[in-house]
N, C-alpha and C. Protein backbone atom coordinates (compact mmCIF):
# COMPACT_ATOMS: atom_id res chain seq x y z
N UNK A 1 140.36 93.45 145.72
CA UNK A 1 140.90 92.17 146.13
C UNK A 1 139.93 91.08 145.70
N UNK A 2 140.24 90.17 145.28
CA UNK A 2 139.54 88.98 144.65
C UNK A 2 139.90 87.30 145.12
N UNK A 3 139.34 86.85 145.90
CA UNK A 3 139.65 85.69 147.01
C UNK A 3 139.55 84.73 145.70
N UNK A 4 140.43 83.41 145.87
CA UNK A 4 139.76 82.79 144.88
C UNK A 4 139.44 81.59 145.62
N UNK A 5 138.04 80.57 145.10
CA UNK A 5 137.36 79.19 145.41
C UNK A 5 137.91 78.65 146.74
N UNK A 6 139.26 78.90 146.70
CA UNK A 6 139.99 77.76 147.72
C UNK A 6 140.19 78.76 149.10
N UNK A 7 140.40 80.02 149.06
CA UNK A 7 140.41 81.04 149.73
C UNK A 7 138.96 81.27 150.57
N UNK A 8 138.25 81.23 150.14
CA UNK A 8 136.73 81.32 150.58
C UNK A 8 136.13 80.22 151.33
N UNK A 9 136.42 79.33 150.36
CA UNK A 9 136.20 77.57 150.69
C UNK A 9 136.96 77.48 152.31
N UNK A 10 138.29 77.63 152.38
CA UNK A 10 139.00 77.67 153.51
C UNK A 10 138.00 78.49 155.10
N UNK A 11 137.92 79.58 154.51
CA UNK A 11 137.27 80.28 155.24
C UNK A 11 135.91 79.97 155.77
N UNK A 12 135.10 79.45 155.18
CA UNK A 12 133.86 79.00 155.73
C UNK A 12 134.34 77.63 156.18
N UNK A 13 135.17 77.02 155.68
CA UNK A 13 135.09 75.15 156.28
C UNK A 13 135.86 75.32 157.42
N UNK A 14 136.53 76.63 157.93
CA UNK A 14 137.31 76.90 159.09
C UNK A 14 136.47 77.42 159.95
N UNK A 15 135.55 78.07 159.93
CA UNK A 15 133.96 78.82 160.46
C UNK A 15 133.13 77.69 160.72
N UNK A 16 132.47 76.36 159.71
CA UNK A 16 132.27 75.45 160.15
C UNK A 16 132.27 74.18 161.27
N UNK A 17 133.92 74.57 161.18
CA UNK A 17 134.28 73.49 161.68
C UNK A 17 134.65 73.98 163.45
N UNK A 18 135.01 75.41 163.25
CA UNK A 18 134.58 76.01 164.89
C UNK A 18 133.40 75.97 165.66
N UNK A 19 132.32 76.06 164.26
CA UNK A 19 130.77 75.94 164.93
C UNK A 19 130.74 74.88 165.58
N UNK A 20 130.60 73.28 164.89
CA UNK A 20 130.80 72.55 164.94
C UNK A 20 131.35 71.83 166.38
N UNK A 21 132.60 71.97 166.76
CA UNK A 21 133.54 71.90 167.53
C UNK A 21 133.26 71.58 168.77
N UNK A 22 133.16 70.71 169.33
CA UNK A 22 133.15 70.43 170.97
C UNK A 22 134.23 69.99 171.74
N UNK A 23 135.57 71.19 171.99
CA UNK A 23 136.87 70.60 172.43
C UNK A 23 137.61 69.96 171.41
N UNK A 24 138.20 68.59 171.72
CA UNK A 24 138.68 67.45 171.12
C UNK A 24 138.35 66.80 170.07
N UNK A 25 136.87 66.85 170.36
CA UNK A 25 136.06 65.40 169.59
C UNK A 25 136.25 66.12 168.00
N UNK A 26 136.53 64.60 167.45
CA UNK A 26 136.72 65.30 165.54
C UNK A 26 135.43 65.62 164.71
N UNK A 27 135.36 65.99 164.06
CA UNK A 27 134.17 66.48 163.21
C UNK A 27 134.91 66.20 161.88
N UNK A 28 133.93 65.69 160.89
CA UNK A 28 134.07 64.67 159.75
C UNK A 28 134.13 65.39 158.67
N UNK A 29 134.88 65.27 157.91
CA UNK A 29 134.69 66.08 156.55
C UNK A 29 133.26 65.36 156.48
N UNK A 30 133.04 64.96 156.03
CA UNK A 30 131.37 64.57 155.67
C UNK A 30 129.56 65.82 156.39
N UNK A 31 130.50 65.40 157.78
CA UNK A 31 129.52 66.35 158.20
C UNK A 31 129.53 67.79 157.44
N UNK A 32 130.77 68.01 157.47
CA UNK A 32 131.16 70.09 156.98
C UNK A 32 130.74 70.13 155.35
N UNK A 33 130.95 69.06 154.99
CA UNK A 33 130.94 69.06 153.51
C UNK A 33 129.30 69.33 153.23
N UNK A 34 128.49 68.66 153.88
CA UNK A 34 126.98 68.27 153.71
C UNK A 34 126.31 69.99 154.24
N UNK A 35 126.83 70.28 155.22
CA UNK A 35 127.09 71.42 156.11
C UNK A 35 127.31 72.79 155.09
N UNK A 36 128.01 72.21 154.59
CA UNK A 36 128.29 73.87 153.59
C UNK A 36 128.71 73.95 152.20
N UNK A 37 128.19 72.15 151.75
CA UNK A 37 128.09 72.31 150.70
C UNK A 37 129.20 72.26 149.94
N UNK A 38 130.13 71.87 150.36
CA UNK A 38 131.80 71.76 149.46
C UNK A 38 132.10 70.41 149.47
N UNK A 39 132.33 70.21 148.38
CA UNK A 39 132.91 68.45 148.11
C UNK A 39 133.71 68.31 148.86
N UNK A 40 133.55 66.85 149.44
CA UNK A 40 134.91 66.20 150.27
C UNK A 40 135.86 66.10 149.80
N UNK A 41 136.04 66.08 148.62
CA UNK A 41 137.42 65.67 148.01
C UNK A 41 138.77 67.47 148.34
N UNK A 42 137.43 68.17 147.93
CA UNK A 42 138.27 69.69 147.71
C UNK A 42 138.49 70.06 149.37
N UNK A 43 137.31 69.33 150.28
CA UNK A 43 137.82 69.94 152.07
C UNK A 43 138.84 69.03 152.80
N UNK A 44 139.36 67.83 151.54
CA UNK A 44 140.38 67.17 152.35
C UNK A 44 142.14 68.18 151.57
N UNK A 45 141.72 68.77 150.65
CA UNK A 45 142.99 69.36 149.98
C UNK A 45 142.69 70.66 150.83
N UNK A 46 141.40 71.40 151.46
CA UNK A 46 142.00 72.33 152.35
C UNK A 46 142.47 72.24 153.83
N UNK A 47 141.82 71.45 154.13
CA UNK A 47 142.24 70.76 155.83
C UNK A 47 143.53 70.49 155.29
N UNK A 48 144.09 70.01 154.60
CA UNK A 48 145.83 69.00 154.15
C UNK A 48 146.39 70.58 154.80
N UNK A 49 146.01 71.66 154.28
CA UNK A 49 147.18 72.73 153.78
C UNK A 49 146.63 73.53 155.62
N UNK A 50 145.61 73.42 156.08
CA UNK A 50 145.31 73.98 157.88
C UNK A 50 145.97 73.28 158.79
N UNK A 51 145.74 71.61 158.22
CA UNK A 51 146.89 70.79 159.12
C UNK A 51 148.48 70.95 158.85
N UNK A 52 148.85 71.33 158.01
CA UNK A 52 150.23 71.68 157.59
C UNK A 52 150.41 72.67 158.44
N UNK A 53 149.50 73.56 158.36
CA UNK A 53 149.98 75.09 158.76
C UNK A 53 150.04 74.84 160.74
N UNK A 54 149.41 74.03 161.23
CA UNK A 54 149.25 73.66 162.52
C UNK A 54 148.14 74.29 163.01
N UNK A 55 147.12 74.96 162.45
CA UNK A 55 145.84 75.15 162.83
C UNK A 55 145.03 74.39 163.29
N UNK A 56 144.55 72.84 162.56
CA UNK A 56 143.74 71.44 162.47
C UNK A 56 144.68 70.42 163.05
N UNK A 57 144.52 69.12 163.46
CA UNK A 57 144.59 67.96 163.72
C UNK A 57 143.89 66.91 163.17
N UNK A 58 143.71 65.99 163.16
CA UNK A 58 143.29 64.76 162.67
C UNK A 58 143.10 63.88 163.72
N UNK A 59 142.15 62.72 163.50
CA UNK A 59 141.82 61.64 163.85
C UNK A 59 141.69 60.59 162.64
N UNK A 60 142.29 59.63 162.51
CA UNK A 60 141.75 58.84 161.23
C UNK A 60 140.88 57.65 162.43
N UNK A 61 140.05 57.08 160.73
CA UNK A 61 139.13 55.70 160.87
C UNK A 61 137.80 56.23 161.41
N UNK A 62 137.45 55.09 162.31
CA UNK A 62 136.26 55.32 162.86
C UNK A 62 135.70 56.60 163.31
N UNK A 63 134.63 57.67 163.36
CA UNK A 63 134.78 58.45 164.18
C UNK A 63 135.47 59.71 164.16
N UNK A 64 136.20 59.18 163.24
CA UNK A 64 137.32 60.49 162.89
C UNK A 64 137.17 61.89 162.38
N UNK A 65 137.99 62.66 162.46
CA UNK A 65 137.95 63.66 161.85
C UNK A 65 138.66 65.21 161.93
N UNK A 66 137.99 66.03 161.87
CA UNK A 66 139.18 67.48 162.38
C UNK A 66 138.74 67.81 163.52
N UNK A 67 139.67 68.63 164.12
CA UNK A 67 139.82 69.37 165.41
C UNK A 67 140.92 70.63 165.46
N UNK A 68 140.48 71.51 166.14
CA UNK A 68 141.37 72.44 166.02
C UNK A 68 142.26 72.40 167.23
N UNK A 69 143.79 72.43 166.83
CA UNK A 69 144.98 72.58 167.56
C UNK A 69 145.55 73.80 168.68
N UNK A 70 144.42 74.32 168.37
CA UNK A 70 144.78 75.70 169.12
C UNK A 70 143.51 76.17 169.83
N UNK A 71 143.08 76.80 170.84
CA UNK A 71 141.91 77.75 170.87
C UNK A 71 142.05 78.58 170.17
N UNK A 72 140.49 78.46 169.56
CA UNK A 72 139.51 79.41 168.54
C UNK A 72 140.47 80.87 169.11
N UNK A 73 140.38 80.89 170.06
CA UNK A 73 141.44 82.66 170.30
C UNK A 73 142.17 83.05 170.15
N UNK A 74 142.87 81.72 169.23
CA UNK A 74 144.16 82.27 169.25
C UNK A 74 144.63 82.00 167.80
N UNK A 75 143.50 81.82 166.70
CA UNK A 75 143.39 81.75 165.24
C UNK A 75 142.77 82.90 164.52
N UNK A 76 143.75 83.44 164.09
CA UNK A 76 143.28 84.43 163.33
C UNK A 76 142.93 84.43 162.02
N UNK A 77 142.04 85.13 161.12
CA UNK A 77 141.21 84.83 159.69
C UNK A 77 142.76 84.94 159.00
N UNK A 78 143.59 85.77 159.84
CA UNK A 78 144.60 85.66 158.54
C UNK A 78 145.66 84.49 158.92
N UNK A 79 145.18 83.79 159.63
CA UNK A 79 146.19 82.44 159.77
C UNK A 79 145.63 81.36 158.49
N UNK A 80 143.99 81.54 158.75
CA UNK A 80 143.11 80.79 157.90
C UNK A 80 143.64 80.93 156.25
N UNK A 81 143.69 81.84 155.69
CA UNK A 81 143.72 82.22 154.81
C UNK A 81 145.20 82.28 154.27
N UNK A 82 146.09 82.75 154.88
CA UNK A 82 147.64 82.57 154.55
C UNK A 82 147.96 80.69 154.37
N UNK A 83 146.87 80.33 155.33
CA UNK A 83 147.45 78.40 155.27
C UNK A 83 146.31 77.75 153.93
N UNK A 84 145.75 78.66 153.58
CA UNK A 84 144.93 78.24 152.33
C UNK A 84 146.17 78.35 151.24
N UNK A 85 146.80 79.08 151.61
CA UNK A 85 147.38 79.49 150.30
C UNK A 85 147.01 80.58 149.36
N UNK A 86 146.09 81.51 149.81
CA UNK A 86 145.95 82.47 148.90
C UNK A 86 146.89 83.61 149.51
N UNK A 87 147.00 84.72 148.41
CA UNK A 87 147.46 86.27 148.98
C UNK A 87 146.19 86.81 149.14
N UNK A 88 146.92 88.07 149.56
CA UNK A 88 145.71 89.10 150.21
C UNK A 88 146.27 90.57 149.42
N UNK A 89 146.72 90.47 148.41
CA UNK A 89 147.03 91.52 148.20
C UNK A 89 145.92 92.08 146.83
N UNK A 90 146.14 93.18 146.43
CA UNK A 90 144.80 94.20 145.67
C UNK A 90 145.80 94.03 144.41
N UNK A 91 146.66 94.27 144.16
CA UNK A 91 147.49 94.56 142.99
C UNK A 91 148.76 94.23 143.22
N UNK A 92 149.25 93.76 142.06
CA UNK A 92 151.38 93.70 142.30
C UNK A 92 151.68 94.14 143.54
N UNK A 93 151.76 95.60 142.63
CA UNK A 93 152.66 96.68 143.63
C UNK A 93 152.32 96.59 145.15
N UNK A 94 151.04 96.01 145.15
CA UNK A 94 150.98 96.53 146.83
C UNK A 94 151.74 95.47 147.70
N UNK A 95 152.69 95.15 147.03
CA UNK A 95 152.87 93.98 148.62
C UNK A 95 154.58 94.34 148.31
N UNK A 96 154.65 95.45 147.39
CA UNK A 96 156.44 95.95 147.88
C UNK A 96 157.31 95.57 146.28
N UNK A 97 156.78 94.44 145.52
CA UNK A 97 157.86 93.82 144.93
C UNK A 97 158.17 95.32 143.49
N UNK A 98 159.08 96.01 143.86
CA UNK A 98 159.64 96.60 142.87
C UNK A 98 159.23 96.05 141.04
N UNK A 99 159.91 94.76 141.33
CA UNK A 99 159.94 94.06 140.39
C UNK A 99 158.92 94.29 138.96
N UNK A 100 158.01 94.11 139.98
CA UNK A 100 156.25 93.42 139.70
C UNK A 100 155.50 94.83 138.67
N UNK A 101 156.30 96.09 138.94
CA UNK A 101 155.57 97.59 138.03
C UNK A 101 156.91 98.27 138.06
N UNK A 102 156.93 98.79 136.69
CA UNK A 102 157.97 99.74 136.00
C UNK A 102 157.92 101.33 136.92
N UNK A 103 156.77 101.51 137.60
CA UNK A 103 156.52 102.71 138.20
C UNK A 103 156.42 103.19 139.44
N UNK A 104 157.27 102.19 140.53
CA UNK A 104 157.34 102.16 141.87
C UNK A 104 158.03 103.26 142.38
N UNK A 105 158.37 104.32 141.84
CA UNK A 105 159.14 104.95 142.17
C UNK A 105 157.94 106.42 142.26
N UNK A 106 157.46 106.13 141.28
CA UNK A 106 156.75 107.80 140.93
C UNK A 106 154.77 107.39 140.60
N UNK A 107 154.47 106.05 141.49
CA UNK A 107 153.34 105.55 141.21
C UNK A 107 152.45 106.08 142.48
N UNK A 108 151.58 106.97 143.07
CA UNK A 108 150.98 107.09 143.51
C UNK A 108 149.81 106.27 143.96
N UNK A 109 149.47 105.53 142.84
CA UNK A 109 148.25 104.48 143.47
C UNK A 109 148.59 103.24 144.07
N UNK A 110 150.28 102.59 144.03
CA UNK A 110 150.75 102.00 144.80
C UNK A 110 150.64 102.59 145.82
N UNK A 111 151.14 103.67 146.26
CA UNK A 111 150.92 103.67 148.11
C UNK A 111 149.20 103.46 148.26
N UNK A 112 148.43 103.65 147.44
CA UNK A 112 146.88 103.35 147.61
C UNK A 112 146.21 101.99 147.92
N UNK A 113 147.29 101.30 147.14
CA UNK A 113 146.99 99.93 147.21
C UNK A 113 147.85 99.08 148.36
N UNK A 114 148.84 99.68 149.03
CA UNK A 114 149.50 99.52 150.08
C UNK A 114 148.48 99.42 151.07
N UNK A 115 148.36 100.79 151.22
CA UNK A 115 147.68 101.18 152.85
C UNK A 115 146.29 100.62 152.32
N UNK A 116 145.69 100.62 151.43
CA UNK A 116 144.36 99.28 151.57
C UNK A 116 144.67 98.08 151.98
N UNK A 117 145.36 97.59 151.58
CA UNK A 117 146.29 96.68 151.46
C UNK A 117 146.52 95.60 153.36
N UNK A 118 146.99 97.00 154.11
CA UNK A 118 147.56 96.90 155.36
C UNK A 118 146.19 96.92 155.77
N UNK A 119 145.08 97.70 155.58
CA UNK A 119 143.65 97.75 156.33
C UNK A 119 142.88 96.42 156.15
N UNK A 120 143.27 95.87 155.24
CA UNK A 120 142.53 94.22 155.26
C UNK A 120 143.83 93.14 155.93
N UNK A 121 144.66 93.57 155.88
CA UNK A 121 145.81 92.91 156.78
C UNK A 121 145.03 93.01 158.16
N UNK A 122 144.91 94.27 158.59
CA UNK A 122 144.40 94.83 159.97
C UNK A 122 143.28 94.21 160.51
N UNK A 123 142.56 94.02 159.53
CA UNK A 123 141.21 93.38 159.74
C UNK A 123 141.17 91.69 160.28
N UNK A 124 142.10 91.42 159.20
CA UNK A 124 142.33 89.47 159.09
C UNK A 124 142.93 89.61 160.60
N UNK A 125 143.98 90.38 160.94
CA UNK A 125 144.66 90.24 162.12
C UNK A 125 143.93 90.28 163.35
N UNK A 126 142.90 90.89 163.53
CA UNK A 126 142.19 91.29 164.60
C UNK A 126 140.93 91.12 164.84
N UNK A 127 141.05 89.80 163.65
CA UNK A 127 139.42 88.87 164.30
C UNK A 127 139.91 87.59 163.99
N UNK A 128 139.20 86.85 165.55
CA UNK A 128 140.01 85.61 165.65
C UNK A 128 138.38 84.40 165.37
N UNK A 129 138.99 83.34 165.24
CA UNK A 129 137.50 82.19 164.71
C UNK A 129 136.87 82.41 166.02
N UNK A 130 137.04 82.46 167.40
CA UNK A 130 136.50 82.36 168.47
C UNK A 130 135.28 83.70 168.37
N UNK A 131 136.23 84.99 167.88
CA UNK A 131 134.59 86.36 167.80
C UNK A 131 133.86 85.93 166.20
N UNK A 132 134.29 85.58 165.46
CA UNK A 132 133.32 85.23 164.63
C UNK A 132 131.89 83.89 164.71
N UNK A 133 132.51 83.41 165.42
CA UNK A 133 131.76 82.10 165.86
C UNK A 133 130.96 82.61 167.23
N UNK A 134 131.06 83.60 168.01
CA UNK A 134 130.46 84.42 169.25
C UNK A 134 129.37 85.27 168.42
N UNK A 135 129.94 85.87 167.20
CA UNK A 135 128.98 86.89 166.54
C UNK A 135 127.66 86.18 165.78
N UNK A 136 128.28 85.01 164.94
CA UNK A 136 127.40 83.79 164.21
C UNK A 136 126.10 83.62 165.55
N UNK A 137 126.35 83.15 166.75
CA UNK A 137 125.43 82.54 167.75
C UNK A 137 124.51 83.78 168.40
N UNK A 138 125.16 85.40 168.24
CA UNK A 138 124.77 86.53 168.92
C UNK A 138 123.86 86.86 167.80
N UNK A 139 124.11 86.65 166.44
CA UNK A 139 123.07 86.96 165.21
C UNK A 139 122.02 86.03 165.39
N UNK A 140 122.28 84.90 165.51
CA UNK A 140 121.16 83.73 165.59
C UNK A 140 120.15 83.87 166.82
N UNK A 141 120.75 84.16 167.90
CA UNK A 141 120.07 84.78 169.48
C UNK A 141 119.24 85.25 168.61
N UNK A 142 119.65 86.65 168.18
CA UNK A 142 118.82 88.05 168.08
C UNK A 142 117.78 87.66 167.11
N UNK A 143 117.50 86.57 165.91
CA UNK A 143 116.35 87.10 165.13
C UNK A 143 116.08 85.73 165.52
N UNK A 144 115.79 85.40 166.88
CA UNK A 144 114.85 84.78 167.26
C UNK A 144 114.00 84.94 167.74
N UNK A 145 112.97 85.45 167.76
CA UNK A 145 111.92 85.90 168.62
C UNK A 145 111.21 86.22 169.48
N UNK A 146 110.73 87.19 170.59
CA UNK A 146 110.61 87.05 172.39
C UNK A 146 109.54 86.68 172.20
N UNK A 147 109.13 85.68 172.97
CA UNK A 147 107.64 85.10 172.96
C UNK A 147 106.95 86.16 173.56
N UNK A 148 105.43 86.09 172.93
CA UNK A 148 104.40 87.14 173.47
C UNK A 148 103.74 86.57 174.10
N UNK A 149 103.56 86.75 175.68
CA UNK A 149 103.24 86.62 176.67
C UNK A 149 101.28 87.35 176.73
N UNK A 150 100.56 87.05 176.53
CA UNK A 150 99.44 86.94 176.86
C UNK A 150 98.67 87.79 177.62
């Protein structure tokens, strides 16, 4: 499977912007951009396609910026990623379309690329921005150091 720029991009400026996040209050493309390094121009064409999808919200003008529409718990990586606009699929065949290979009938590595296929489905489905953003702060805890006490 091969994510492309906008797929990835999505994914961290959606990780960002949970870090980020205090309730309501908007967080700026500017900040996320500076933050992780992705031009503003390209995190206002992926926020366009998160706010479409009803993931994000908006604030314009002063102050403004994104917010997420939902609790973090209830966004899944594969909401993120389906509202980017990318697929998730490994090859043609794996997502069913007959069409797409002359050999759907008697192709063995299609069902291979299926059931991989469904295991990264499985995955996107069953981690939401809220445990990734719990795991981000539980990694950061841990290689911080116990002070040595004297």
């Amino acid at each position: 499977m091969r994510m492309t720029t906008k797929g990835r991009y999505a994914l961290r400026a959606a990780i960002a912007l949970a870090r980020m996040s205090v309730g309501t209050t908007p967080v700026s493309i500017k900040t996320i951009s500076e933050a992780e390094t992705i031009s503003p121009e390209f995190l206002e064409q992926i926020f366009f396609r998160l706010r479409k999808a009803g993931l994000i919200s908006s604030v314009r003008g002063p102050g403004g910026g994104f917010f997420f529409a939902r609790p973090l718990s209830e966004i899944l990586l594969k909401d993120v990623v389906e509202a980017s606009g990318e697929g998730l699929d490994l090859a043609a065949c794996a997502c069913g379309l007959g069409d797409s290979c002359d050999r759907v009938a008697d192709c063995v590595a299609g069902t291979v690329w299926r059931e991989f296929s469904a295991h990264i489905d499985q995955f996107l489905t069953g981690m939401t921005l809220e445990a990734i953003v719990t795991r981000s702060r539980d990694k950061v805890k841990d290689s911080i150091p116990e002070p040595v006490h004297a």
